[in-house]
PDB file of N, CA and C in Angstrom:
ATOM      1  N   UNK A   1     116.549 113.363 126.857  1.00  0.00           N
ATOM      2  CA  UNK A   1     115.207 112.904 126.559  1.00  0.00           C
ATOM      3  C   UNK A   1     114.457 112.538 127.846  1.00  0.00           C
ATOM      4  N   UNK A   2     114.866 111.700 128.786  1.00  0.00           N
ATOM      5  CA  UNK A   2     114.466 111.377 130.143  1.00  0.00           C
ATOM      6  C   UNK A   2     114.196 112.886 130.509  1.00  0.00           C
ATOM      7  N   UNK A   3     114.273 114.029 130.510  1.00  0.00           N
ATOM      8  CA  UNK A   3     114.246 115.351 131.500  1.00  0.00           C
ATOM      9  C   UNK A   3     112.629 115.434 130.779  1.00  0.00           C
ATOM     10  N   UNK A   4     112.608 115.356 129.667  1.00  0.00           N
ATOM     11  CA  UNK A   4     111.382 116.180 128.719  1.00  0.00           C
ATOM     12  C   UNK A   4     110.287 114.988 128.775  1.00  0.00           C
ATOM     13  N   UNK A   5     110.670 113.741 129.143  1.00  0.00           N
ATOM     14  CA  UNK A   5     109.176 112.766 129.405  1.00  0.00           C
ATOM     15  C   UNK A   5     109.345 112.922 130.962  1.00  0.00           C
ATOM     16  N   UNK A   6     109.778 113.355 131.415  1.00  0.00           N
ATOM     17  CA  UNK A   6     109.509 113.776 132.952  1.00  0.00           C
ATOM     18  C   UNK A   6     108.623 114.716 133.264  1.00  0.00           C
ATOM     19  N   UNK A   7     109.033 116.201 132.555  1.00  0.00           N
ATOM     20  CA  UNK A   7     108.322 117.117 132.529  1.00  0.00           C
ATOM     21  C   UNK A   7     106.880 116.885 131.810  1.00  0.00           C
ATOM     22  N   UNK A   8     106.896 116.400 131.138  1.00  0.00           N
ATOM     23  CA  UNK A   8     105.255 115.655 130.617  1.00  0.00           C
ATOM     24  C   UNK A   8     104.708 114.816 131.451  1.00  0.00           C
ATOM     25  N   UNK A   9     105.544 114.027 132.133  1.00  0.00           N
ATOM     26  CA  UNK A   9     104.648 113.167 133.365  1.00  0.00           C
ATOM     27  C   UNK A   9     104.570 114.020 134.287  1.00  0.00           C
ATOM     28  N   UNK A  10     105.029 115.121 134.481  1.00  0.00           N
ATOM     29  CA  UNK A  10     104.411 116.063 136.046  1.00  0.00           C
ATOM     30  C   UNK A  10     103.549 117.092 134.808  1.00  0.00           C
ATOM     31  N   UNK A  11     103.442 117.288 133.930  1.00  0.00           N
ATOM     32  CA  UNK A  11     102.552 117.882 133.347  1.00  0.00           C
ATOM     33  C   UNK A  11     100.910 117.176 133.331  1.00  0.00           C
ATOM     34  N   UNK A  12     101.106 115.697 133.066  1.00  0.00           N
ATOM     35  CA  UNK A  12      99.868 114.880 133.161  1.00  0.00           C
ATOM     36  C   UNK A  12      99.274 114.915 134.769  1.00  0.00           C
ATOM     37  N   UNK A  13     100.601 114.773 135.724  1.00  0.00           N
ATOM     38  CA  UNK A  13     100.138 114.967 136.717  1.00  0.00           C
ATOM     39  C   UNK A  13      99.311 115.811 137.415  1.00  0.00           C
ATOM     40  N   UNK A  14      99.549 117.214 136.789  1.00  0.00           N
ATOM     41  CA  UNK A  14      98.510 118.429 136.897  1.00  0.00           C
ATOM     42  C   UNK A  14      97.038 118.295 136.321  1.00  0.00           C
ATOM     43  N   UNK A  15      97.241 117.866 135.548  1.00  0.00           N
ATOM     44  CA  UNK A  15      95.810 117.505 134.699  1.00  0.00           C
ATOM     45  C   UNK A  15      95.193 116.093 135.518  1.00  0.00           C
ATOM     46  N   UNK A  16      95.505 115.420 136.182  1.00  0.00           N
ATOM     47  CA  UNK A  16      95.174 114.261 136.772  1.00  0.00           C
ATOM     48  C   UNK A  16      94.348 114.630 138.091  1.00  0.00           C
ATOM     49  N   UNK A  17      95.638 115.615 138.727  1.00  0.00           N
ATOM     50  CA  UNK A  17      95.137 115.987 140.037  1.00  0.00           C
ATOM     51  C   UNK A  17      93.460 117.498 139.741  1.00  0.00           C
ATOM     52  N   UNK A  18      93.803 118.274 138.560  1.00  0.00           N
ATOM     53  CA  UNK A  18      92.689 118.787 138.245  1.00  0.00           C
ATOM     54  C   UNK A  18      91.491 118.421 137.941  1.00  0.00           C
ATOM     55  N   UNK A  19      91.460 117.177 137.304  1.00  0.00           N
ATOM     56  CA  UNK A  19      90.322 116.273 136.676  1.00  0.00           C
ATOM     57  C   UNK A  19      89.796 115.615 138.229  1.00  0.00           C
ATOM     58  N   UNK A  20      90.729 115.319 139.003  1.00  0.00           N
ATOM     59  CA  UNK A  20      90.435 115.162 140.064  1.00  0.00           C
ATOM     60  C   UNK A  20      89.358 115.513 140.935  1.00  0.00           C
ATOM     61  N   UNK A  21      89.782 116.965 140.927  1.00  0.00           N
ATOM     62  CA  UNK A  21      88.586 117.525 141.758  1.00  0.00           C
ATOM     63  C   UNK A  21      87.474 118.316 140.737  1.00  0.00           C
ATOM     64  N   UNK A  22      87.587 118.012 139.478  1.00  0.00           N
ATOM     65  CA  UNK A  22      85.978 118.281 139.093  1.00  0.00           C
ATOM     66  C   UNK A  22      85.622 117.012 138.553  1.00  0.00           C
ATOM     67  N   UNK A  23      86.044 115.882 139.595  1.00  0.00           N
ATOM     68  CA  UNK A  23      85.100 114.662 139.381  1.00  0.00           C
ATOM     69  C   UNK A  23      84.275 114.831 140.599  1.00  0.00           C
ATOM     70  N   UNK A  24      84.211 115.826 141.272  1.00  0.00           N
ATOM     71  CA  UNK A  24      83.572 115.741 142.822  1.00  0.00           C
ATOM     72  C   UNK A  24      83.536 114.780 143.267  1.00  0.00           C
ATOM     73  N   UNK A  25      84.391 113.871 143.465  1.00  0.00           N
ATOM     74  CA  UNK A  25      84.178 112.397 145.019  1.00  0.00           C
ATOM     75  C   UNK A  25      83.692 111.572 143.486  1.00  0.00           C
ATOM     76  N   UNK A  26      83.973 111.659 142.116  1.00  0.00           N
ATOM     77  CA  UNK A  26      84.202 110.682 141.389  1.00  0.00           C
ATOM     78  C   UNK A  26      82.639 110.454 140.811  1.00  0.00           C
ATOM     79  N   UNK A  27      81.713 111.349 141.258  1.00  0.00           N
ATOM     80  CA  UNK A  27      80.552 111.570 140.895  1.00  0.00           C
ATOM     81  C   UNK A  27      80.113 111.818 139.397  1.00  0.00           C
ATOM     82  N   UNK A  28      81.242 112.677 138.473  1.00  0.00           N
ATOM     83  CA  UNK A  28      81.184 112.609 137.396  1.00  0.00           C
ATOM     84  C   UNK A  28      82.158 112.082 136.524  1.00  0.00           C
ATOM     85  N   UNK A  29      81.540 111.475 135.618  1.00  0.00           N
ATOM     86  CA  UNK A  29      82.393 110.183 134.546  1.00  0.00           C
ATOM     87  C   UNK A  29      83.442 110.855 133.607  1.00  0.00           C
ATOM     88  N   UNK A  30      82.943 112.135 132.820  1.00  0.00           N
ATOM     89  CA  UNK A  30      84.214 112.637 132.199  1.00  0.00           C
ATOM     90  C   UNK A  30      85.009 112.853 132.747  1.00  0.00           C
ATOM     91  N   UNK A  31      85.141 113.729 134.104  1.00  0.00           N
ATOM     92  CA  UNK A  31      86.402 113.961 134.666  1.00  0.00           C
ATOM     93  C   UNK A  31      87.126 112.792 135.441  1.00  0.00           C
ATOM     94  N   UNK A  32      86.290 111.872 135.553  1.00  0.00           N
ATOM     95  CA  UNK A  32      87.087 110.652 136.356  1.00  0.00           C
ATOM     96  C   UNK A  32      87.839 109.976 135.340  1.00  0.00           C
ATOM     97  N   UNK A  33      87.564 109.355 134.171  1.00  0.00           N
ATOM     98  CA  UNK A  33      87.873 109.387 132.722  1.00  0.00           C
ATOM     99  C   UNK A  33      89.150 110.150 132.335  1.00  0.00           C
ATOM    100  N   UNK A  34      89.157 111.311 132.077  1.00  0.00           N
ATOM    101  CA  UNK A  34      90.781 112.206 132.283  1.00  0.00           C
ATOM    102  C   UNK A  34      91.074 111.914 133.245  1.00  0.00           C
ATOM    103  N   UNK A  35      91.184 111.967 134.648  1.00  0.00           N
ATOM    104  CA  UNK A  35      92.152 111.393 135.397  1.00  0.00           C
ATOM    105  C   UNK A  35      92.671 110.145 135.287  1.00  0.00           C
ATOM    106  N   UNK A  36      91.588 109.127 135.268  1.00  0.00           N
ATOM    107  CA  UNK A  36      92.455 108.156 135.044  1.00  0.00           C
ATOM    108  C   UNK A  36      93.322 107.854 134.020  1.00  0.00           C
ATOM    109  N   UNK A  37      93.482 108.677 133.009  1.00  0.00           N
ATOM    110  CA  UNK A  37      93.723 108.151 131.631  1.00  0.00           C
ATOM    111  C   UNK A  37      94.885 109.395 131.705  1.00  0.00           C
ATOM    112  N   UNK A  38      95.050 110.456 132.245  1.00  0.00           N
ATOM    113  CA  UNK A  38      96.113 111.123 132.786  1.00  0.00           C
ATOM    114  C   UNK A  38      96.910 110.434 133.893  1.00  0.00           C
ATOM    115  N   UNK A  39      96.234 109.895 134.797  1.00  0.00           N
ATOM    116  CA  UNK A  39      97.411 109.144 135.726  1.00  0.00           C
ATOM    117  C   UNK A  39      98.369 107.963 135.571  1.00  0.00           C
ATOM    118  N   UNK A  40      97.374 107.534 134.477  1.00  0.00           N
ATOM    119  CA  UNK A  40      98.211 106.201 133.952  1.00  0.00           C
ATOM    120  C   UNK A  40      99.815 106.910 133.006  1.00  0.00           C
ATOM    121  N   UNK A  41      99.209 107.987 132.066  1.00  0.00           N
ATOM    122  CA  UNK A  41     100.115 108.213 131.054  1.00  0.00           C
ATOM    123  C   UNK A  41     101.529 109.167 132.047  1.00  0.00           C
ATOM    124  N   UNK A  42     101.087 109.727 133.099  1.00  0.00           N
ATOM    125  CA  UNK A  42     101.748 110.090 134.034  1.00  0.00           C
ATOM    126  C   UNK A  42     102.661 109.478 135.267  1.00  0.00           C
ATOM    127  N   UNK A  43     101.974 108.062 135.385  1.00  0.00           N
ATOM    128  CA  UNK A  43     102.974 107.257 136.352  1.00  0.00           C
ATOM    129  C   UNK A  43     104.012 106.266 134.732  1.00  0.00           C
ATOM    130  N   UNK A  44     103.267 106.356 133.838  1.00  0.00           N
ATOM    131  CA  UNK A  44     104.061 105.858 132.997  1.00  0.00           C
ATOM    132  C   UNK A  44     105.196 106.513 132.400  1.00  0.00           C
ATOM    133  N   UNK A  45     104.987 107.516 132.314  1.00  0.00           N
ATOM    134  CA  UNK A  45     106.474 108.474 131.612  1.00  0.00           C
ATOM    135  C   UNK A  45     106.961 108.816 132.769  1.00  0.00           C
ATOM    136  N   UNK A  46     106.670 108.232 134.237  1.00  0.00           N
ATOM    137  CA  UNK A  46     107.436 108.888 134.972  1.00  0.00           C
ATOM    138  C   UNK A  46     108.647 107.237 135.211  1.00  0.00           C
ATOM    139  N   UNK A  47     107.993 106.554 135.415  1.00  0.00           N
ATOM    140  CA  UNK A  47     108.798 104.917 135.111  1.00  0.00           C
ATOM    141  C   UNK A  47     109.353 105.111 133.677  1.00  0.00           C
ATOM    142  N   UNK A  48     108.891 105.875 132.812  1.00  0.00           N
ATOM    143  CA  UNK A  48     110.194 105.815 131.555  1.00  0.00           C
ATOM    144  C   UNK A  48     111.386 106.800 131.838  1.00  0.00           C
ATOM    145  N   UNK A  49     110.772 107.585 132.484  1.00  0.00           N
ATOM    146  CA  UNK A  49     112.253 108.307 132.900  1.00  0.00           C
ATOM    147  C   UNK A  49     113.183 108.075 133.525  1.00  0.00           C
ATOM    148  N   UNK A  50     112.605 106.704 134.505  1.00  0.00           N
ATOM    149  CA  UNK A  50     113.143 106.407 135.768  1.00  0.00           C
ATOM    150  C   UNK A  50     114.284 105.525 135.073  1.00  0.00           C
ATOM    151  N   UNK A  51     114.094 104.726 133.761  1.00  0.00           N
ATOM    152  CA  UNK A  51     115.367 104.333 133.237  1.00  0.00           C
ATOM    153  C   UNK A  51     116.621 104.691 133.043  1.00  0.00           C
ATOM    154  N   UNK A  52     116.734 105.877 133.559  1.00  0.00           N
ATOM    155  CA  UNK A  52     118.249 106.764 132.794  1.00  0.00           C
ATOM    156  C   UNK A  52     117.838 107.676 134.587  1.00  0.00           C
ATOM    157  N   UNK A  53     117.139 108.499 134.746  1.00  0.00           N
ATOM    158  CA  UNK A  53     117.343 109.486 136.119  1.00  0.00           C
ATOM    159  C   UNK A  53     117.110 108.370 137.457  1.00  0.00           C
ATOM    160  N   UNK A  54     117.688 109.034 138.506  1.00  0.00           N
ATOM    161  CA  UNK A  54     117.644 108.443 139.899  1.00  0.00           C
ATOM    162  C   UNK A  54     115.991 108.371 140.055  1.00  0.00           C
ATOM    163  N   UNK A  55     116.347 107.525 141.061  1.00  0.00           N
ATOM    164  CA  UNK A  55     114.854 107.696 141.532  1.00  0.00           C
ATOM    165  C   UNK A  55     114.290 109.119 142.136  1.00  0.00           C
ATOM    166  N   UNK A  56     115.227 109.714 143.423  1.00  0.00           N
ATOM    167  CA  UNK A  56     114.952 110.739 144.052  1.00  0.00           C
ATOM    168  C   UNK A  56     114.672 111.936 143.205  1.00  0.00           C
ATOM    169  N   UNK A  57     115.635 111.904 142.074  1.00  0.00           N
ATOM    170  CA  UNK A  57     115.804 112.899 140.994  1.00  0.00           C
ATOM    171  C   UNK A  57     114.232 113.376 140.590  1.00  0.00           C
ATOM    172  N   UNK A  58     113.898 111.567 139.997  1.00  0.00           N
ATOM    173  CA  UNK A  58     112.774 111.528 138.966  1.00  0.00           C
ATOM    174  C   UNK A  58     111.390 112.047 139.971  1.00  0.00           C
ATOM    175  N   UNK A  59     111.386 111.365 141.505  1.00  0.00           N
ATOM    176  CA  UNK A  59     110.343 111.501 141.889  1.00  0.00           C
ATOM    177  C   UNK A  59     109.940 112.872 142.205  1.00  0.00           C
ATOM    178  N   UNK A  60     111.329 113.340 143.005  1.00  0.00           N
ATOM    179  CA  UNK A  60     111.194 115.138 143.325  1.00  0.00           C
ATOM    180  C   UNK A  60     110.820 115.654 142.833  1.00  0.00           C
ATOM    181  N   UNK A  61     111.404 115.904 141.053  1.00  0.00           N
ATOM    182  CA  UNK A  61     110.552 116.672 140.494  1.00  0.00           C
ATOM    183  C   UNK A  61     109.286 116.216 139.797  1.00  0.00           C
ATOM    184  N   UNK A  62     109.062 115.268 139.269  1.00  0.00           N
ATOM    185  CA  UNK A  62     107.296 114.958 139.225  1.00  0.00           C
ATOM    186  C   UNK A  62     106.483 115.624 140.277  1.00  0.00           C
ATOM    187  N   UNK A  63     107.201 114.984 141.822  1.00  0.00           N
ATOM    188  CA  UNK A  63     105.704 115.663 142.500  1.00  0.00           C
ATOM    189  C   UNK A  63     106.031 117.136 142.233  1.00  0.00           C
ATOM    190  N   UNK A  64     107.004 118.255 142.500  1.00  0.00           N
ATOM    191  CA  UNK A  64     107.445 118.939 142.354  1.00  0.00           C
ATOM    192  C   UNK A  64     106.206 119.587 141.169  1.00  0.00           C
ATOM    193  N   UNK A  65     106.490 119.520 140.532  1.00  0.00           N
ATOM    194  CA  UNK A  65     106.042 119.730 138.754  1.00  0.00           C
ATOM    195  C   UNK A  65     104.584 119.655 139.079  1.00  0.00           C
ATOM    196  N   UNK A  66     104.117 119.012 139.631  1.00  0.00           N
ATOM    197  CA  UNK A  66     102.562 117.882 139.958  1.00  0.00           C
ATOM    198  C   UNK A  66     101.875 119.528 141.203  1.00  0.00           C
ATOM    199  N   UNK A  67     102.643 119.759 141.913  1.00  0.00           N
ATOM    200  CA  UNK A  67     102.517 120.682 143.345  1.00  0.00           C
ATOM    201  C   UNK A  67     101.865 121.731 142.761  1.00  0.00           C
ATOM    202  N   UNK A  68     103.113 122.396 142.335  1.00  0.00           N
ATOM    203  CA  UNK A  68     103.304 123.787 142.078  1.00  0.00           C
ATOM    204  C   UNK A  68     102.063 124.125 140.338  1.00  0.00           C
ATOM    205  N   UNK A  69     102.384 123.034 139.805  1.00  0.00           N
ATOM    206  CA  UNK A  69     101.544 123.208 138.715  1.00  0.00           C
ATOM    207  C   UNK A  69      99.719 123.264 139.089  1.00  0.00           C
ATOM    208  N   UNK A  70      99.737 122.163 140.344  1.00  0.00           N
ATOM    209  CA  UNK A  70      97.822 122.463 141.120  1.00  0.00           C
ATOM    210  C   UNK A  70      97.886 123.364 141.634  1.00  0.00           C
ATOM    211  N   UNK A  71      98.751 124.337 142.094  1.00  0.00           N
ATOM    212  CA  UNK A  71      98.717 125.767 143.127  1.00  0.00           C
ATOM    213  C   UNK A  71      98.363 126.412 142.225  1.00  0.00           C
ATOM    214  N   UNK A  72      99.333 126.870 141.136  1.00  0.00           N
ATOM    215  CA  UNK A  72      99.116 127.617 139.918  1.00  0.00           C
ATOM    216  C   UNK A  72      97.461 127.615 139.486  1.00  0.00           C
ATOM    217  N   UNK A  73      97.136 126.154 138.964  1.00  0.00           N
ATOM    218  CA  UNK A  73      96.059 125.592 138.456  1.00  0.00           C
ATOM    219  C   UNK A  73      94.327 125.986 139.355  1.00  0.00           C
ATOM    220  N   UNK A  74      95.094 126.031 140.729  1.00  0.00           N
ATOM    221  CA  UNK A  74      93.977 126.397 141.404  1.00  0.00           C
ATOM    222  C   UNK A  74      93.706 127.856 141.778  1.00  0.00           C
ATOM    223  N   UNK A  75      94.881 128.689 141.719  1.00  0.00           N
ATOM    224  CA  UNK A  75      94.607 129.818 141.694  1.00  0.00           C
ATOM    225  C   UNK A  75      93.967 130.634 140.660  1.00  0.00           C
ATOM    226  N   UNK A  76      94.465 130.371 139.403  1.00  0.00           N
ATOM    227  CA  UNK A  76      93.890 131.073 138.251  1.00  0.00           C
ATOM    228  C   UNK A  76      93.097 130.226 137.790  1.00  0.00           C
ATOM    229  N   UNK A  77      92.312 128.829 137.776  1.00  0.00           N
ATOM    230  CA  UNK A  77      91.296 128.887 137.612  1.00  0.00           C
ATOM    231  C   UNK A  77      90.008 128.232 138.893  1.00  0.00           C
ATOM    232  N   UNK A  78      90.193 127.894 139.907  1.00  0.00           N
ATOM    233  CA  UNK A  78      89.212 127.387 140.481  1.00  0.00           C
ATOM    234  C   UNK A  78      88.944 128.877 141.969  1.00  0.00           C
ATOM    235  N   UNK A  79      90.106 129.924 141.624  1.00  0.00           N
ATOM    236  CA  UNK A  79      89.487 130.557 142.694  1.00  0.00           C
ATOM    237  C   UNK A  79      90.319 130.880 144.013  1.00  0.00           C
ATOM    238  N   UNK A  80      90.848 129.861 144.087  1.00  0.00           N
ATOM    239  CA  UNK A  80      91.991 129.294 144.982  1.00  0.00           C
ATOM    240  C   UNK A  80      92.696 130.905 145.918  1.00  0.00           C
ATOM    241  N   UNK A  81      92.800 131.275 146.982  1.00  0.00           N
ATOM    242  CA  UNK A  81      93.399 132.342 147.429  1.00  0.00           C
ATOM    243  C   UNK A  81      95.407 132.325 146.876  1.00  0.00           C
ATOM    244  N   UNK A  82      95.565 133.770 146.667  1.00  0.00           N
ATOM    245  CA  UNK A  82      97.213 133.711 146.443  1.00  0.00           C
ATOM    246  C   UNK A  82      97.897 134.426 147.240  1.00  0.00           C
ATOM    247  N   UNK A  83      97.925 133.734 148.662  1.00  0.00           N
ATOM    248  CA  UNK A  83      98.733 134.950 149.319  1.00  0.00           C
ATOM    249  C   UNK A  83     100.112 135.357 149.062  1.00  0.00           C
ATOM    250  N   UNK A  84     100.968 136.076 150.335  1.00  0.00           N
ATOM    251  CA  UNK A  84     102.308 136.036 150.261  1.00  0.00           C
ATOM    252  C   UNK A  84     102.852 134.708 150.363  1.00  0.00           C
ATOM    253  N   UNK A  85     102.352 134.055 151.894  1.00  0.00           N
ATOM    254  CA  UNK A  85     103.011 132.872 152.541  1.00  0.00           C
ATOM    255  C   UNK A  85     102.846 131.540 151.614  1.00  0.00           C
ATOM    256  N   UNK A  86     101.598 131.563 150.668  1.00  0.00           N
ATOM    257  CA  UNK A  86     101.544 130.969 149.302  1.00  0.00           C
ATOM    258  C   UNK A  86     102.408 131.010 148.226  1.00  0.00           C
ATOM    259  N   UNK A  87     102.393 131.847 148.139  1.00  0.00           N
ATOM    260  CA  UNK A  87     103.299 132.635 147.069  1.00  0.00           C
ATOM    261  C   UNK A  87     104.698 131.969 146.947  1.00  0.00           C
ATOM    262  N   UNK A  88     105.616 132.456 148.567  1.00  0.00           N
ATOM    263  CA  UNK A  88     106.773 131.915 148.893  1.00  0.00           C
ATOM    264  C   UNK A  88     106.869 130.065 148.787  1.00  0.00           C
ATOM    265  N   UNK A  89     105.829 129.760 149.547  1.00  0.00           N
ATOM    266  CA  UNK A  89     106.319 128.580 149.562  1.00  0.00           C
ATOM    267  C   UNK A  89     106.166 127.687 147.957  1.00  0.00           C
ATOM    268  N   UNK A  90     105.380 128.177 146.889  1.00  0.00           N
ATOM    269  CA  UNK A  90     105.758 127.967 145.578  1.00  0.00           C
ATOM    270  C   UNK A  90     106.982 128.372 145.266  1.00  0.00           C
ATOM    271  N   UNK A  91     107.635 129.452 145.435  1.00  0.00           N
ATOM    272  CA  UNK A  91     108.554 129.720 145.157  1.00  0.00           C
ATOM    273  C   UNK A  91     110.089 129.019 145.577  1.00  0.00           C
ATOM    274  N   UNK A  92     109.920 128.565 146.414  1.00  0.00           N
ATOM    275  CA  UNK A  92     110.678 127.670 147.131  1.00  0.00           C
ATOM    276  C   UNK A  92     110.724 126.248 147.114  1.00  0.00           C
ATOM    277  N   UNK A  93     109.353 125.876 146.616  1.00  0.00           N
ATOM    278  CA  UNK A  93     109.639 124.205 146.014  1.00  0.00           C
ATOM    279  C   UNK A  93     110.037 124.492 144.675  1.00  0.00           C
ATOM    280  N   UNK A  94     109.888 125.513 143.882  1.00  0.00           N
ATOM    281  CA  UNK A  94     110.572 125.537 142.577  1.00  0.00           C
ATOM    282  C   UNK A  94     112.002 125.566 142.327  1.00  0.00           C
ATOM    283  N   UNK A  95     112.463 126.520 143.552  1.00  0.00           N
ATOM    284  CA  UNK A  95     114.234 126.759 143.806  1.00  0.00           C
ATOM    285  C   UNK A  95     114.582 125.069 144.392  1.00  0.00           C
ATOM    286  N   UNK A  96     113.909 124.631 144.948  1.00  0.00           N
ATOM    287  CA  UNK A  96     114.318 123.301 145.597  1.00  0.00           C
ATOM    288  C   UNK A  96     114.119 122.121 144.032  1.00  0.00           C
ATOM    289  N   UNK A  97     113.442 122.282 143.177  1.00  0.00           N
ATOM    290  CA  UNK A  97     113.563 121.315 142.054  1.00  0.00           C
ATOM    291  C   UNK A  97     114.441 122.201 141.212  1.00  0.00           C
ATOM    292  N   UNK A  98     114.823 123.472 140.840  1.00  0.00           N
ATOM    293  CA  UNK A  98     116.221 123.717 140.281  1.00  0.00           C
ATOM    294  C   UNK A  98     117.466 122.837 140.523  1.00  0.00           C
ATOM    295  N   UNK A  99     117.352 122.969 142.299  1.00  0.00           N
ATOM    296  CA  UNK A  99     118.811 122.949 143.012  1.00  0.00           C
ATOM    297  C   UNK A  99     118.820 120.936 142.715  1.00  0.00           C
ATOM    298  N   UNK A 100     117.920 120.470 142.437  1.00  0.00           N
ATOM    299  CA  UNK A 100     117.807 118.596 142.389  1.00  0.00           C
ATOM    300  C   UNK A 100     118.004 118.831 140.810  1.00  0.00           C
ATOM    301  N   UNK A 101     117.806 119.235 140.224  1.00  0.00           N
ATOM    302  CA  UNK A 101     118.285 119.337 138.424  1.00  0.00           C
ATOM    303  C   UNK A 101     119.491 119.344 138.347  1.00  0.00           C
ATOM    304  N   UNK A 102     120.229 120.366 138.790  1.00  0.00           N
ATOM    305  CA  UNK A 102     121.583 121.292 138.701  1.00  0.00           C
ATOM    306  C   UNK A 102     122.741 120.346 139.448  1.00  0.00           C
ATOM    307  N   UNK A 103     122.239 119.108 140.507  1.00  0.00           N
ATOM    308  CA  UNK A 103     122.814 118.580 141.268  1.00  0.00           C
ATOM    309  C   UNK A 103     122.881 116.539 140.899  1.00  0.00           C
ATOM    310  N   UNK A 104     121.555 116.186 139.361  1.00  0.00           N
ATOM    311  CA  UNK A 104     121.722 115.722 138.832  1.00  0.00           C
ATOM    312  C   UNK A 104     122.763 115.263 137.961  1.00  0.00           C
ATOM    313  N   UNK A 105     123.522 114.650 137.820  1.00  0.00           N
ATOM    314  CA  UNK A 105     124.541 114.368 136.357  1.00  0.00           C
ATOM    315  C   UNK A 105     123.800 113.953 135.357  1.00  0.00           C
ATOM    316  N   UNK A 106     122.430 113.210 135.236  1.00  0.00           N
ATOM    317  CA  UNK A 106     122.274 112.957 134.346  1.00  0.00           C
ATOM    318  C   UNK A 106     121.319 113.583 133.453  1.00  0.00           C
TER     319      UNK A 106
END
């Protein structure tokens, strides 16, 4: 259960950090509104997870989850360039939050 409110707190995290930048510098109220109300529910399931997973565990992959999910997020929808050297280095924080799962016990 801790793995799957994890993955929802780096899921909120994407939506936090997206709402983010179409608050432009916080200029507009709906999107500042979802973020905050995503960051809260996101540092919160990430402290519920933290009850049962390590810390390093829990934090790696949140930001992890949080990263790769705004790369994604910004490429297919804000425009965002996708190169190779892009490309790889998504690909490689994803193999790096496998290898912190797989190396978890709990």
């Amino acid at each position: 259960m801790a793995w799957l409110i994890l993955f929802l707190a780096g899921l909120f995290e994407i939506v936090w950090a997206f709402a983010m930048k179409q608050s432009d510098g916080f200029t507009r109220p709906v999107p500042t509104m979802i973020m905050v109300i995503a960051m809260l529910l996101s540092f919160g399931l990430l402290a519920w997870s933290m009850r049962v997973l390590p810390l390093g565990t829990a934090y790696t992959i949140w930001t992890g989850i949080g990263a790769v999910g705004a790369f994604i997020v910004g490429v297919a929808f804000l425009g965002e360039p996708l190169g190779p050297l892009r490309a790889l280095a998504a690909v490689l924080i994803v193999s790096g939050l496998v290898m912190m799962k797989l190396a978890t016990p709990a």
